[in-house]
N, C-alpha and C. Protein backbone atom coordinates (compact mmCIF):
# COMPACT_ATOMS: atom_id res chain seq x y z
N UNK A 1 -4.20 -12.01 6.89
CA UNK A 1 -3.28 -11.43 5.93
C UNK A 1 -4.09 -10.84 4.78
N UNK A 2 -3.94 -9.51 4.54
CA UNK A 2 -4.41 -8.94 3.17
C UNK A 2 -3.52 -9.14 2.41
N UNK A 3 -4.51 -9.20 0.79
CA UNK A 3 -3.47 -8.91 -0.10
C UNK A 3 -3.54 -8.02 -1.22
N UNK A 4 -2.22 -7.16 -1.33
CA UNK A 4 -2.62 -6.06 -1.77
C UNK A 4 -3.39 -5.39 -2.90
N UNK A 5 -4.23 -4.12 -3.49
CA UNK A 5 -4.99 -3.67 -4.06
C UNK A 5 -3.86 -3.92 -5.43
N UNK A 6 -2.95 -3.73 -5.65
CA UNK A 6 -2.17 -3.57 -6.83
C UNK A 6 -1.98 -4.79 -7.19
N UNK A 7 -1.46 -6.32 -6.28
CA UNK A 7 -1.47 -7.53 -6.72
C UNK A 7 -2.77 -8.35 -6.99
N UNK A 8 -3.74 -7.38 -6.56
CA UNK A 8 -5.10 -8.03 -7.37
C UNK A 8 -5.55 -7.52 -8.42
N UNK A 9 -5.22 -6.69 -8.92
CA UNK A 9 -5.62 -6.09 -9.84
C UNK A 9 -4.52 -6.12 -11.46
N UNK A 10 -3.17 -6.55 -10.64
CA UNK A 10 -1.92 -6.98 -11.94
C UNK A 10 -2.37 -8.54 -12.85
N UNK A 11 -2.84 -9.29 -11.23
CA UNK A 11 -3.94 -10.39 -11.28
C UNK A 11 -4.65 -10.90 -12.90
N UNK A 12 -5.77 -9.24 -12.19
CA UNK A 12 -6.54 -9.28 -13.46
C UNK A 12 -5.98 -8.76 -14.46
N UNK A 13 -5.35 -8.20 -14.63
CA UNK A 13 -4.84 -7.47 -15.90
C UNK A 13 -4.09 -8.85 -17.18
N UNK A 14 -3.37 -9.11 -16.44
CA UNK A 14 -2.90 -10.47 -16.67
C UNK A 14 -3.82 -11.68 -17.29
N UNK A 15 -4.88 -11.91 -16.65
CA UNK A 15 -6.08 -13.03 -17.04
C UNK A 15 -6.29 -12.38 -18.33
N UNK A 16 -7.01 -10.93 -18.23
CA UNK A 16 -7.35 -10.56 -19.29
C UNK A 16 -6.71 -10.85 -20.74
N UNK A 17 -5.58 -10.41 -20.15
CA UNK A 17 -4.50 -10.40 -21.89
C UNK A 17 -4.88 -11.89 -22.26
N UNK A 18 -4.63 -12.74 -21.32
CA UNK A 18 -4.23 -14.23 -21.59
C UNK A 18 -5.98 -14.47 -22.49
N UNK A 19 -7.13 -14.29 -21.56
CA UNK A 19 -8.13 -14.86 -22.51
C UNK A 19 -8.37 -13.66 -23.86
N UNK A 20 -8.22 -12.72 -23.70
CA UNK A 20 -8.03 -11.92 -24.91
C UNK A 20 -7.24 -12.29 -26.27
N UNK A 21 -6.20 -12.60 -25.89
CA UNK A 21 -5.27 -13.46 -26.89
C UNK A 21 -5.87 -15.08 -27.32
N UNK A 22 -6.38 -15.68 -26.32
CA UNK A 22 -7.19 -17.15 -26.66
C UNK A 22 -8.57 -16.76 -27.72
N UNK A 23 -8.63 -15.57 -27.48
CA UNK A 23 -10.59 -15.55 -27.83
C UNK A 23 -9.86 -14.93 -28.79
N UNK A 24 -9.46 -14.01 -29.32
CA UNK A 24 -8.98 -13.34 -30.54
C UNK A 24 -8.25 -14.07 -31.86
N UNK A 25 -7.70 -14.75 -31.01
CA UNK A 25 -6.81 -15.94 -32.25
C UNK A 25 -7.44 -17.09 -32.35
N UNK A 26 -8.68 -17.30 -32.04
CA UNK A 26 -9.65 -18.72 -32.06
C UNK A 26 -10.89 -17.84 -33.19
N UNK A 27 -11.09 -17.02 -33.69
CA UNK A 27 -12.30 -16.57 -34.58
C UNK A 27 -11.23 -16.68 -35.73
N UNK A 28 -12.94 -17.38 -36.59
CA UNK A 28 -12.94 -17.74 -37.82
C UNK A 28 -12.76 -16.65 -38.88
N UNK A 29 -12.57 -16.20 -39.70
CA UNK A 29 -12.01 -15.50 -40.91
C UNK A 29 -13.72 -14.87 -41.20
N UNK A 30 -14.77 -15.41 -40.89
CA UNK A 30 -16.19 -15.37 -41.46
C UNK A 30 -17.03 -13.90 -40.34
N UNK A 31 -16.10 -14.51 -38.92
CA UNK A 31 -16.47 -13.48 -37.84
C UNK A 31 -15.62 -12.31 -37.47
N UNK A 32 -14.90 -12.35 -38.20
CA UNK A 32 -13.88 -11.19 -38.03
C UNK A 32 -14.62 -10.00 -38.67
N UNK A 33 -14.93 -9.44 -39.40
CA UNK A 33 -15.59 -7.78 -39.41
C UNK A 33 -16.34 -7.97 -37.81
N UNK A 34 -17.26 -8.96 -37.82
CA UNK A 34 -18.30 -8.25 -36.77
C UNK A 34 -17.64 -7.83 -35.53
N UNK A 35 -16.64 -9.12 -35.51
CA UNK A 35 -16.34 -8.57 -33.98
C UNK A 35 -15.23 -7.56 -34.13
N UNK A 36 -14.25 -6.61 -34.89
CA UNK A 36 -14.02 -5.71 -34.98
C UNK A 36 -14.84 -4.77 -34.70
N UNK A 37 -16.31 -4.93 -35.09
CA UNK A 37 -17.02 -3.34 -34.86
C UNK A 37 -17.29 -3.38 -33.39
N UNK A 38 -17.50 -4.99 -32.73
CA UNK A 38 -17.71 -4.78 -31.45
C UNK A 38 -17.15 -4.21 -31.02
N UNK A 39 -15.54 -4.62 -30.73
CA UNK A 39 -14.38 -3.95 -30.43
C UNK A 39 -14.70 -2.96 -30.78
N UNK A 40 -14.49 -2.31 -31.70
CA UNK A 40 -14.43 -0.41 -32.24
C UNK A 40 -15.50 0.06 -30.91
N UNK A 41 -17.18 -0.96 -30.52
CA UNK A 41 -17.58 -0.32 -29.70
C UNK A 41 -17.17 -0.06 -28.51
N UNK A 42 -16.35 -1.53 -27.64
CA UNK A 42 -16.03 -1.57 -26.20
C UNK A 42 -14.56 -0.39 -26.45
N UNK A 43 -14.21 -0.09 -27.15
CA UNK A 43 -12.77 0.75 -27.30
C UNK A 43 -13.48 1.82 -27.09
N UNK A 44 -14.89 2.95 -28.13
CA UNK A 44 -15.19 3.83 -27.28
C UNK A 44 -15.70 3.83 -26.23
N UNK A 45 -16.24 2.68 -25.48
CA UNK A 45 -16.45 3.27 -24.14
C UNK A 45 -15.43 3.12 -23.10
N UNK A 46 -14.40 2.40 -23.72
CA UNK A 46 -13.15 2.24 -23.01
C UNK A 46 -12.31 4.26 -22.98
N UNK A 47 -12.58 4.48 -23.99
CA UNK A 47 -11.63 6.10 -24.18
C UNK A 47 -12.95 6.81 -23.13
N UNK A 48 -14.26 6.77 -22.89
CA UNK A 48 -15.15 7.26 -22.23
C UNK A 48 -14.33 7.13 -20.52
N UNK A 49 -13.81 5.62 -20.04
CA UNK A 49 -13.63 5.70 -19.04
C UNK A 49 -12.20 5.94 -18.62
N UNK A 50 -11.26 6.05 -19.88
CA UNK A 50 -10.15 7.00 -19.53
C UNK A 50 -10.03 8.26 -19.61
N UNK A 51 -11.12 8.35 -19.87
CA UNK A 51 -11.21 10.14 -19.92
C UNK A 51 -11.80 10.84 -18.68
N UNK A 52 -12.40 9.62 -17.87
CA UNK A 52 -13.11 10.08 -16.57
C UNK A 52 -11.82 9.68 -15.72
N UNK A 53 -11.24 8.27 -16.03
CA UNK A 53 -10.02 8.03 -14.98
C UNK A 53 -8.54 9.35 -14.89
N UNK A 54 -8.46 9.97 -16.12
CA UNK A 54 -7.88 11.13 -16.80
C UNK A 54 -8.25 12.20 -15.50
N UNK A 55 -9.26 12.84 -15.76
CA UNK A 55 -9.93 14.35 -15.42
C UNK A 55 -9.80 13.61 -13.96
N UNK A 56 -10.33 12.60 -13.14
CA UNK A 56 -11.01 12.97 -11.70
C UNK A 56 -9.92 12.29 -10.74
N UNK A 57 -8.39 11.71 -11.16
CA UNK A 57 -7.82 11.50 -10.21
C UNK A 57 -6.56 12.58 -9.93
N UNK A 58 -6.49 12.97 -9.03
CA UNK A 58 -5.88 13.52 -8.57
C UNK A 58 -3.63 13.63 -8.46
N UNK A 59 -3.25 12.45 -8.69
CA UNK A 59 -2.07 12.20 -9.05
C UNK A 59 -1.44 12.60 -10.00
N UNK A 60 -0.29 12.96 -10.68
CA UNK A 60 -0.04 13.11 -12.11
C UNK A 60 0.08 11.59 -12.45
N UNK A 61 0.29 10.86 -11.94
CA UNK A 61 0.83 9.13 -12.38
C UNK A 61 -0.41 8.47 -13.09
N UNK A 62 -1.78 9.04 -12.32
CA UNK A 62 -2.97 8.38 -12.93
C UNK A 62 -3.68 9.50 -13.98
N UNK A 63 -3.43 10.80 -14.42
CA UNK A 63 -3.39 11.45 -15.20
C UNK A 63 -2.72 11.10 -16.62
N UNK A 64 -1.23 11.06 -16.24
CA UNK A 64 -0.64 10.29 -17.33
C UNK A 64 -0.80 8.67 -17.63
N UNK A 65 -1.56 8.35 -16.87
CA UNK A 65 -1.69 6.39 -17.52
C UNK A 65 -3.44 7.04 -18.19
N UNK A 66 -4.27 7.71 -17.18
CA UNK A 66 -5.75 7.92 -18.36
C UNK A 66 -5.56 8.39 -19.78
N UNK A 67 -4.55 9.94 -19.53
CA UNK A 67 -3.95 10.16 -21.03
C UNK A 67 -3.71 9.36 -22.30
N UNK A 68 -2.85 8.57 -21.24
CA UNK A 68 -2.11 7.20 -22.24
C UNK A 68 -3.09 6.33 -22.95
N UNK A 69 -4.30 5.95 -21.67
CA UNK A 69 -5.36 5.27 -22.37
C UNK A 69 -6.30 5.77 -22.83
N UNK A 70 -6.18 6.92 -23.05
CA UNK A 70 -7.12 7.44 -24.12
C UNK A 70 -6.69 7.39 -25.48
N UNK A 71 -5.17 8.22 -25.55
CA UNK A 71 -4.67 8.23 -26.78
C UNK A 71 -4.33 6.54 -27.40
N UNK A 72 -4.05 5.47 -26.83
CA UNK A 72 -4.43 3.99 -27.50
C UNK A 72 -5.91 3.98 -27.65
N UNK A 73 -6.25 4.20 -26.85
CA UNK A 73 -7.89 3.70 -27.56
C UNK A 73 -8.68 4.06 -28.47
N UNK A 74 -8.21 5.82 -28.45
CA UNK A 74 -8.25 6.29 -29.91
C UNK A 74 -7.61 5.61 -31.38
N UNK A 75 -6.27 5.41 -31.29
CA UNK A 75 -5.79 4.75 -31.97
C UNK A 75 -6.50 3.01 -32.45
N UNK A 76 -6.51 2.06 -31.28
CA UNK A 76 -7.28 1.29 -31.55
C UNK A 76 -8.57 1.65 -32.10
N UNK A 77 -9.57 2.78 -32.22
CA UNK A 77 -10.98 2.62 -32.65
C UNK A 77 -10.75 2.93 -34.19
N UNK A 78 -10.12 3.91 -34.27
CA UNK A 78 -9.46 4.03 -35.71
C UNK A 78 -8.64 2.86 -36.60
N UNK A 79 -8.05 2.34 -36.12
CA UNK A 79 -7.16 0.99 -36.67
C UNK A 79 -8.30 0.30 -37.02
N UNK A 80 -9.51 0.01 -35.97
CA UNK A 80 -10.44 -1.00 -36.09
C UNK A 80 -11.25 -0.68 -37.40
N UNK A 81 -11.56 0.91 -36.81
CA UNK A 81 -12.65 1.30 -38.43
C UNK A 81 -11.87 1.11 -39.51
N UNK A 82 -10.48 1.27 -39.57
CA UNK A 82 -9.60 0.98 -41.55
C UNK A 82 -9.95 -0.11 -41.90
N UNK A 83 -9.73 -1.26 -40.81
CA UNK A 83 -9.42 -2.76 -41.01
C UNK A 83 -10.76 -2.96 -41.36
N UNK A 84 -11.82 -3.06 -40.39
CA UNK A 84 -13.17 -2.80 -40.87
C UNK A 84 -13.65 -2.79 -42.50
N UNK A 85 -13.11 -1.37 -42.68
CA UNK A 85 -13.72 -0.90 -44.07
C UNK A 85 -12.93 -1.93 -44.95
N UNK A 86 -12.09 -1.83 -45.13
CA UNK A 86 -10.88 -2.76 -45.76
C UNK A 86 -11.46 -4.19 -46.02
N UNK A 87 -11.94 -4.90 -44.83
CA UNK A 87 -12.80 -6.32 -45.00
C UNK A 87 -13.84 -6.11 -45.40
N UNK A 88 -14.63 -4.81 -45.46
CA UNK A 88 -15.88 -4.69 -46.25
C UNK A 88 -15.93 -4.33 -47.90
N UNK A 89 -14.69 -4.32 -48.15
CA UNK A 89 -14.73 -3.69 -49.32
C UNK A 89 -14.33 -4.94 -50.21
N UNK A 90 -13.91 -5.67 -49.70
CA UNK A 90 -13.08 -7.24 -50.04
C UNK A 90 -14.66 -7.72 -50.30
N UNK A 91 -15.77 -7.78 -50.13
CA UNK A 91 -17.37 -8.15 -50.31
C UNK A 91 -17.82 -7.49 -51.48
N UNK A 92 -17.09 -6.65 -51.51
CA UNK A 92 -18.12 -5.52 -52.84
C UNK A 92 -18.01 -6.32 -54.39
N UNK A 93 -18.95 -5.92 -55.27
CA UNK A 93 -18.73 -6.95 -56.29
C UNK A 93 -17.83 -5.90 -57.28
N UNK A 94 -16.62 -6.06 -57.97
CA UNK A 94 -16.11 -5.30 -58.65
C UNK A 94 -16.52 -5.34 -60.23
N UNK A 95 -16.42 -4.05 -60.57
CA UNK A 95 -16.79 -4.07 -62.38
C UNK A 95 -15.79 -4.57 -63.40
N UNK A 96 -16.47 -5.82 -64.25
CA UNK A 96 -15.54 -6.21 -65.48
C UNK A 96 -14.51 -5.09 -65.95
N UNK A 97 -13.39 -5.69 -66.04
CA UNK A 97 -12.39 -4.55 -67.16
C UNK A 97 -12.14 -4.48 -68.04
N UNK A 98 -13.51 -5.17 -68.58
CA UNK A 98 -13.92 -4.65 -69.82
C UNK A 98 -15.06 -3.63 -70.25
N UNK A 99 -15.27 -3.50 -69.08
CA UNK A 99 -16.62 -2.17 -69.45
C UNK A 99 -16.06 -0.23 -69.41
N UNK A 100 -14.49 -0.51 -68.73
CA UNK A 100 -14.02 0.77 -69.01
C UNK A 100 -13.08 0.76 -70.63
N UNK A 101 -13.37 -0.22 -71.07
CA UNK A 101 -12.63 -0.22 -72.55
C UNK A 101 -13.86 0.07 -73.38
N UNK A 102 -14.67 -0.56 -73.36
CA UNK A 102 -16.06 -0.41 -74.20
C UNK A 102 -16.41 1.04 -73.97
N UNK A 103 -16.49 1.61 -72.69
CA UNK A 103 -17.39 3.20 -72.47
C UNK A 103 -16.00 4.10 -73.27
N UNK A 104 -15.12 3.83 -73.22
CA UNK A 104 -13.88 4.47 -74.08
C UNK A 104 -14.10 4.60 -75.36
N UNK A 105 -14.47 3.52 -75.96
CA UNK A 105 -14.62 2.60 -77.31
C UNK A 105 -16.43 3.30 -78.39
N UNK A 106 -17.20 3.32 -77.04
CA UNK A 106 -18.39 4.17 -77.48
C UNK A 106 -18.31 5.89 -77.48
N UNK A 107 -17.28 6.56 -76.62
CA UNK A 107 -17.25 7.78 -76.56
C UNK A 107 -16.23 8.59 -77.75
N UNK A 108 -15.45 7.65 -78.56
CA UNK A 108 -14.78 7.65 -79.38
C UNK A 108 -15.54 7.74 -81.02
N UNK A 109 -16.62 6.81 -80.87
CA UNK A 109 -17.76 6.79 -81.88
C UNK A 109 -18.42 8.02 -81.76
N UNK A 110 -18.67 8.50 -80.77
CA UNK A 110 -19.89 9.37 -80.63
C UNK A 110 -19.07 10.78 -81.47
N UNK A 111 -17.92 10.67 -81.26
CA UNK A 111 -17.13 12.01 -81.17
C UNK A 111 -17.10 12.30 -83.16
């Protein structure tokens, strides 16, 4: 008995989500930028191989699912770079608010 190419492969699709969701909601608050940029990386080479699954199959059905996964993965690499920048900027050291009252306060003297 075979079993079929589509029920092995729904299979995997399935595992995936499940440890994707375990491994994603188990990182610490400390590892979150890095592994966003990972992600940002496996997402472009993910749009790399919907763009080949896109162009070289022959069906419209697998045309429109490469399409599809290109335009999410675009979306995901972009989402990733905001969030990204966003947690990097939360690191930056910000300037007292008192030093834009003082440079106010000296340009007022000068005048």
């Amino acid at each position: 008995m075979e079993v079929s190419h589509i029920i092995i492969n729904l299979v995997i699709f399935v595992l995936a989500i499940y440890v994707g969701y375990h491994v994603v909601w188990n990182v610490t608050p400390a590892l979150h930028t890095p592994l966003m940029a990972v992600t940002n990386a496996i997402s472009a080479i993910i749009i790399v191989g919907a763009m080949l699954a896109a162009g070289l199959t022959e069906g419209l059905a697998g045309q429109v699912a490469g399409t599809l996964a290109v335009a999410l993965a675009a979306v995901n690499v972009f989402g990733g770079f905001l969030v990204t920048q966003r947690m990097l900027e939360m690191f930056k050291k910000k300037e007292p608010k008192a030093a834009p009252a003082a440079a106010a306060k000296a340009k007022e003297e000068m005048a």
